[in-house]
C-alpha atoms as a PDB file:
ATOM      1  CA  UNK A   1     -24.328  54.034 -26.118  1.00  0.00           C
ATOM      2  CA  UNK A   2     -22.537  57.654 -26.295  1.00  0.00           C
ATOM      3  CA  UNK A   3     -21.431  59.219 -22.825  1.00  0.00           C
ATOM      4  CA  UNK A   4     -23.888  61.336 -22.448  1.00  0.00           C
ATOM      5  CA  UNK A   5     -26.702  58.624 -22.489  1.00  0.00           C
ATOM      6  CA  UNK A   6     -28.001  57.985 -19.114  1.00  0.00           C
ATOM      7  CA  UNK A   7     -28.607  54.652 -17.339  1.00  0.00           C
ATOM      8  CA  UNK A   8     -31.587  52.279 -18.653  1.00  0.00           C
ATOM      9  CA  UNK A   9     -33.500  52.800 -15.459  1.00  0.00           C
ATOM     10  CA  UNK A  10     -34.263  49.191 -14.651  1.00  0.00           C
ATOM     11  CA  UNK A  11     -31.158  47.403 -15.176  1.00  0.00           C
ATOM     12  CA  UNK A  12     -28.702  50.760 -14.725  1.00  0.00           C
ATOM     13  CA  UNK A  13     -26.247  49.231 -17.251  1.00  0.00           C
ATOM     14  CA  UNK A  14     -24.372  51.856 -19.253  1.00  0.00           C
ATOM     15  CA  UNK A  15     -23.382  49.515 -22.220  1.00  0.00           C
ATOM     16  CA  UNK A  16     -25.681  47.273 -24.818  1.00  0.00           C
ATOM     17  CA  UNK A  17     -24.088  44.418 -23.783  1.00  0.00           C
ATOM     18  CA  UNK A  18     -24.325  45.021 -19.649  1.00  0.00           C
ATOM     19  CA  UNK A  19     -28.181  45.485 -20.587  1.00  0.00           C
ATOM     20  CA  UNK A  20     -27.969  42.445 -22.433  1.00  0.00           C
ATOM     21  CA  UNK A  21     -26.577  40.450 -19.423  1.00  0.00           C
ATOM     22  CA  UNK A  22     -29.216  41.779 -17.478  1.00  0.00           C
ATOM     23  CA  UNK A  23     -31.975  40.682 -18.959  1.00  0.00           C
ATOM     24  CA  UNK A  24     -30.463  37.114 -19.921  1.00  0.00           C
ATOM     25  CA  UNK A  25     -30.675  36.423 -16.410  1.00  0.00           C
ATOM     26  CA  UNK A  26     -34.048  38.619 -15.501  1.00  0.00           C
ATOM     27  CA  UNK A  27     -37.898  38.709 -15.607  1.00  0.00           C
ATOM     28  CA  UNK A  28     -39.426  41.289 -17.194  1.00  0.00           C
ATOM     29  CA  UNK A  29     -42.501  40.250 -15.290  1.00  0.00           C
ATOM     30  CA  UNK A  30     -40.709  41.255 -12.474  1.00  0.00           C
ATOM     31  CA  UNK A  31     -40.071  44.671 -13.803  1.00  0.00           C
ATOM     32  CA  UNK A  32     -43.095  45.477 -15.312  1.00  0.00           C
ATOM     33  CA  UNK A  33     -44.427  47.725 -13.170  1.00  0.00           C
ATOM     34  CA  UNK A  34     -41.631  49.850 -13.744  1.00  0.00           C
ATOM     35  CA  UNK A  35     -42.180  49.825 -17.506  1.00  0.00           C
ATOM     36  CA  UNK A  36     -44.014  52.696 -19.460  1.00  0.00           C
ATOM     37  CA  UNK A  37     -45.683  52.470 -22.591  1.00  0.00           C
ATOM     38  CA  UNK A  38     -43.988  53.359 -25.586  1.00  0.00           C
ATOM     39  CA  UNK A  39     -44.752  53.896 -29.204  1.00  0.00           C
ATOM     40  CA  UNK A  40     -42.267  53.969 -31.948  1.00  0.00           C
ATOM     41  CA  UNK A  41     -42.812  53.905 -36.267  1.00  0.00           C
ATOM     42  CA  UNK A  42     -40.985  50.730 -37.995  1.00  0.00           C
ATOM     43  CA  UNK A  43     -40.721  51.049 -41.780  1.00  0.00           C
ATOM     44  CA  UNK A  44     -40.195  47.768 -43.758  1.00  0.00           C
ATOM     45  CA  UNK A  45     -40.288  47.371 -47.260  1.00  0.00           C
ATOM     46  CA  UNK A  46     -43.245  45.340 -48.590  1.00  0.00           C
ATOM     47  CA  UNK A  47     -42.114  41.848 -49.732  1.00  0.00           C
ATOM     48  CA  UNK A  48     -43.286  40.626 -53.294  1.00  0.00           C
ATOM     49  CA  UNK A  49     -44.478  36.749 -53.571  1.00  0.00           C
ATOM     50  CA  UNK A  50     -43.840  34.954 -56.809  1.00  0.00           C
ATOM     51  CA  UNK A  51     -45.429  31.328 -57.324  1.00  0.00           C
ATOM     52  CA  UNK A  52     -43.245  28.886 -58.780  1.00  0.00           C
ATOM     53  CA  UNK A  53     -44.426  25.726 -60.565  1.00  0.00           C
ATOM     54  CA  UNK A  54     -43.833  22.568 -57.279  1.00  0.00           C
ATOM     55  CA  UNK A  55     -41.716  20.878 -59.607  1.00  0.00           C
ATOM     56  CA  UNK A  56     -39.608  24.023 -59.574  1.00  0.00           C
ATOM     57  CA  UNK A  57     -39.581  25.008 -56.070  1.00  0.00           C
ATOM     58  CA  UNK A  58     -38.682  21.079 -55.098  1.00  0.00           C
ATOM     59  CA  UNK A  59     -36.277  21.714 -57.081  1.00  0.00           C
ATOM     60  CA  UNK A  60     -34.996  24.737 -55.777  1.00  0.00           C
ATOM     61  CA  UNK A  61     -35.596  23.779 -52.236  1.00  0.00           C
ATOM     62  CA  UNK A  62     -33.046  20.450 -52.937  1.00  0.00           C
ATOM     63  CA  UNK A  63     -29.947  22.762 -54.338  1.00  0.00           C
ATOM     64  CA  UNK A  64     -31.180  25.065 -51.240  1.00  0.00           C
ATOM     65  CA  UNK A  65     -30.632  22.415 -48.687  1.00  0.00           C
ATOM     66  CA  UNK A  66     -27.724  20.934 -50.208  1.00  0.00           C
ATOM     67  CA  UNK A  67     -25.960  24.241 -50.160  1.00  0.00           C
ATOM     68  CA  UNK A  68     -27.644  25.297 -46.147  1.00  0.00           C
ATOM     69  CA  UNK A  69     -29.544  28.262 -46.993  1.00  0.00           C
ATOM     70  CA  UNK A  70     -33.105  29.018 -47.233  1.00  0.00           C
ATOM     71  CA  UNK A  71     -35.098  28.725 -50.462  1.00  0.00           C
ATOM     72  CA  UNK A  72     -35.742  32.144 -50.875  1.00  0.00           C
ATOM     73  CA  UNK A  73     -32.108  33.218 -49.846  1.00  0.00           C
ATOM     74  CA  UNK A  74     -31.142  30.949 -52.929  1.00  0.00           C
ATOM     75  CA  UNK A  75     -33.484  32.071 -55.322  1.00  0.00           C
ATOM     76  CA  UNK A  76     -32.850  35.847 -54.624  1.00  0.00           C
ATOM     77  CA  UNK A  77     -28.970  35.289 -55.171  1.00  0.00           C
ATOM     78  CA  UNK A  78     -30.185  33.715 -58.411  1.00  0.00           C
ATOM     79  CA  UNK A  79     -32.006  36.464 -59.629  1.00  0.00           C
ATOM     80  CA  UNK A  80     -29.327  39.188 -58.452  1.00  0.00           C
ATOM     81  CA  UNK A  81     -26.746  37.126 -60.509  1.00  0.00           C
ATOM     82  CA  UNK A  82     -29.416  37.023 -63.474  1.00  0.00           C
ATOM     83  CA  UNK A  83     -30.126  41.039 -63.217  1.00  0.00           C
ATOM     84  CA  UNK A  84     -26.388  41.374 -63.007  1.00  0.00           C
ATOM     85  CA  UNK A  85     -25.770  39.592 -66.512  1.00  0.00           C
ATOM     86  CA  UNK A  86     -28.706  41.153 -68.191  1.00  0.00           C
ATOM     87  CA  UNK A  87     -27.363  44.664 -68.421  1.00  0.00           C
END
C-alpha cells in the first residue's frame, strides 16, 4: 500500500501483511455487518483441453510424479521446449 492509501476500515492495518495478520486470527462472520458489497471484472484467459490417448497420459502422469509437478505443468514445459526447437 502507497502512503496515501487509507486504513482498511475493519482491521485499520496500513500494510498487506498487518491485514493479513488480522484476518489469520479473525471472523469475517464477525465483521460482516460492516462489509459492503462489491463488484469487480476478472479477466482470465480461456484454457484449451487436449485428450491424450490413457496409455499416454499414465505415462506422462509417472515422469510427472517422479519429477513433483503436476501433469499438465509437465506437459506444457514439453510443448514450450518442442515450440522452441521447431523454429
Amino acid at each position: 500500500m502507497s502512503e496515501n492509501e487509507e486504513l482498511t476500515s475493519i482491521s485499520k492495518a496500513s500494510t498487506l501483511e498487518e491485514i493479513a495478520e488480522f484476518w489469520d486470527t479473525h471472523s469475517l462472520a464477525d465483521y460482516w455487518d460492516e462489509t459492503r458489497e462489491a463488484t469487480f471484472e476478472v479477466r482470465a484467459e480461456r484454457r484449451r483441453r487436449i485428450t491424450l490417448d490413457p496409455e499416454v497420459y499414465a505415462q506422462v502422469q509417472n515422469v510427472a510424479r517422479k519429477r513433483g509437478v503436476l501433469p499438465e505443468t509437465l506437459v506444457n514445459i514439453w510443448l514450450v521446449e518442442r515450440l522452441q526447437n521447431a523454429v
